[in-house]
Structures are given as structure tokens and as C-alpha cells.
Protein backbone atom coordinates (compact mmCIF):
# COMPACT_ATOMS: atom_id res chain seq x y z
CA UNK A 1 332.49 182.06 129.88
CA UNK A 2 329.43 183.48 127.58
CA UNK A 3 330.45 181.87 124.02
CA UNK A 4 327.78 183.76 122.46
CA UNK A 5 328.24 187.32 124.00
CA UNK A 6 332.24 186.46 122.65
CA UNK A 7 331.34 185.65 119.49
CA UNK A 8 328.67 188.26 119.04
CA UNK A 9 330.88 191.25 120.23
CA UNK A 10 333.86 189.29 117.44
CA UNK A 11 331.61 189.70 115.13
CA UNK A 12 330.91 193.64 115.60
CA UNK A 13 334.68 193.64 115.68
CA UNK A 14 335.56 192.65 112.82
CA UNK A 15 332.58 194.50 110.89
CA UNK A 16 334.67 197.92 112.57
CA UNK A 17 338.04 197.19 110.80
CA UNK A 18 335.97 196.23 107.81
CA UNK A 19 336.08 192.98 107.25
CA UNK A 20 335.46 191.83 103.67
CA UNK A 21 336.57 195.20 102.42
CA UNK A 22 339.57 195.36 99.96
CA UNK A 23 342.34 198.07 100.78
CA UNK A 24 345.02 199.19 98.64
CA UNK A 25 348.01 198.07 98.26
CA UNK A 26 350.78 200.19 96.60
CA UNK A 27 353.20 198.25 94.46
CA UNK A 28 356.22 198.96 92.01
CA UNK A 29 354.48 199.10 89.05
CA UNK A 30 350.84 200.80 90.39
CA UNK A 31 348.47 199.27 93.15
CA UNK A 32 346.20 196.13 93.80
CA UNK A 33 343.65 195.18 95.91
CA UNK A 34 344.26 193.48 99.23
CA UNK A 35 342.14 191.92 102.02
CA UNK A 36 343.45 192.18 105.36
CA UNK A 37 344.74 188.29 106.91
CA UNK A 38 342.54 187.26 109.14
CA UNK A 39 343.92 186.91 112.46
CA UNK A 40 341.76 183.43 114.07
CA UNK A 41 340.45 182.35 117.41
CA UNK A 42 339.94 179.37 118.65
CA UNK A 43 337.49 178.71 121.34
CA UNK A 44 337.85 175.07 123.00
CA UNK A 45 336.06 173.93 126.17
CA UNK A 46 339.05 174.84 128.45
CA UNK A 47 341.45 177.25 126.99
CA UNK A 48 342.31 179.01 123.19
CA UNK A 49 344.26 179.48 120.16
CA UNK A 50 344.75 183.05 119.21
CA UNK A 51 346.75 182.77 115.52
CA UNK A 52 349.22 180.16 115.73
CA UNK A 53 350.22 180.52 118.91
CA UNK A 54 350.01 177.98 121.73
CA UNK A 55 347.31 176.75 124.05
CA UNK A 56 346.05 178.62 126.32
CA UNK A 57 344.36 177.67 129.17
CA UNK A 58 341.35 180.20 130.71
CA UNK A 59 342.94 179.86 134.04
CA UNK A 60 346.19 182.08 132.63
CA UNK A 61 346.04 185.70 133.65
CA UNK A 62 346.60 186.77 129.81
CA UNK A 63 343.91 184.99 128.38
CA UNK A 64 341.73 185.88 130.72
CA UNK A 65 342.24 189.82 130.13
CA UNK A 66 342.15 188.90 126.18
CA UNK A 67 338.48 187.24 126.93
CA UNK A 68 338.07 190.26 129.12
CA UNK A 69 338.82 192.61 126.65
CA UNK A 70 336.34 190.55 124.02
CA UNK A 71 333.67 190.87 125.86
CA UNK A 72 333.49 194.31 126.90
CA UNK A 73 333.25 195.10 123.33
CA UNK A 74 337.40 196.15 122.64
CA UNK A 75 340.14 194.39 120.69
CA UNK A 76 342.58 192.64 122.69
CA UNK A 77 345.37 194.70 124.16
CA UNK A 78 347.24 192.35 123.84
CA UNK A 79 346.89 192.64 120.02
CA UNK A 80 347.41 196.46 119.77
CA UNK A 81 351.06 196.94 118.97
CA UNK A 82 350.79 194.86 116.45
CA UNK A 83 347.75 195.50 115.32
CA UNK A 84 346.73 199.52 115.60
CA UNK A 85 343.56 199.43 113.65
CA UNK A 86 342.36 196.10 115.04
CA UNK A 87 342.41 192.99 113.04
């Protein structure tokens, strides 16, 4: 697994949903600014954390096509319903 090609393409990820940038957020009584929650990932020597979900080991199917995903340069499918505009 290429840690650096992961993090690299996470990186160019997150700068295409615009990360740092404030959106608004309609409320009741006008609108305020809100940053979009970070969604993390966890990279350990033998498996990940994507959010607060479980371990998962590299060896499973599904976080293998996650990684997969990564590192051809696209946000997890796995991600997309509930996430349309990446995260």
C-alpha cells in the first residue's frame, strides 16, 4: 500500500469539495456560516478507520476497493450516497 500516493491524492480531495471553505447555512431567523464535518481516516499498519466505524482489515474486499478508489484519484464509492459532493 503507497501511504504517500493515499495521502497525496486525500489531500487533492478534499481541496475539490473545498475544504476550509464556509457554506451557508439557512436558519429560522436568517443564515450562518458552516464548515462541512470532516469525515476522518485512519491509516494503521494493517487495516483502517473510516469515521467511527470499525476496524478494518486491508485483506477485506471493501476496504480494499475504498483504498482502490483513493488512489486512483476518486472518493470512495462507498461514501457516495451519503455523501454526493464528496466529503
Amino acid at each position: 500500500i503507497d501511504f504517500d500516493l493515499i495521502l497525496e491524492n486525500i489531500k487533492d480531495l478534499n481541496s475539490l469539495v473545498g475544504e476550509g471553505i464556509s457554506q451557508i447555512e439557512h436558519t429560522p431567523r436568517g443564515a450562518r456560516l458552516r464548515r462541512p464535518e470532516p469525515l476522518p481516516l485512519t491509516l494503521y499498519q494493517n487495516g483502517i478507520v473510516v469515521g467511527s466505524g470499525a476496524f478494518r482489515p486491508y485483506q477485506h474486499p471493501a476496504t480494499q476497493q475504498c483504498l482502490q478508489d483513493i488512489m486512483d484519484g476518486y472518493f470512495p464509492s462507498e461514501l457516495q450516497p451519503r455523501y454526493p459532493d464528496g466529503v
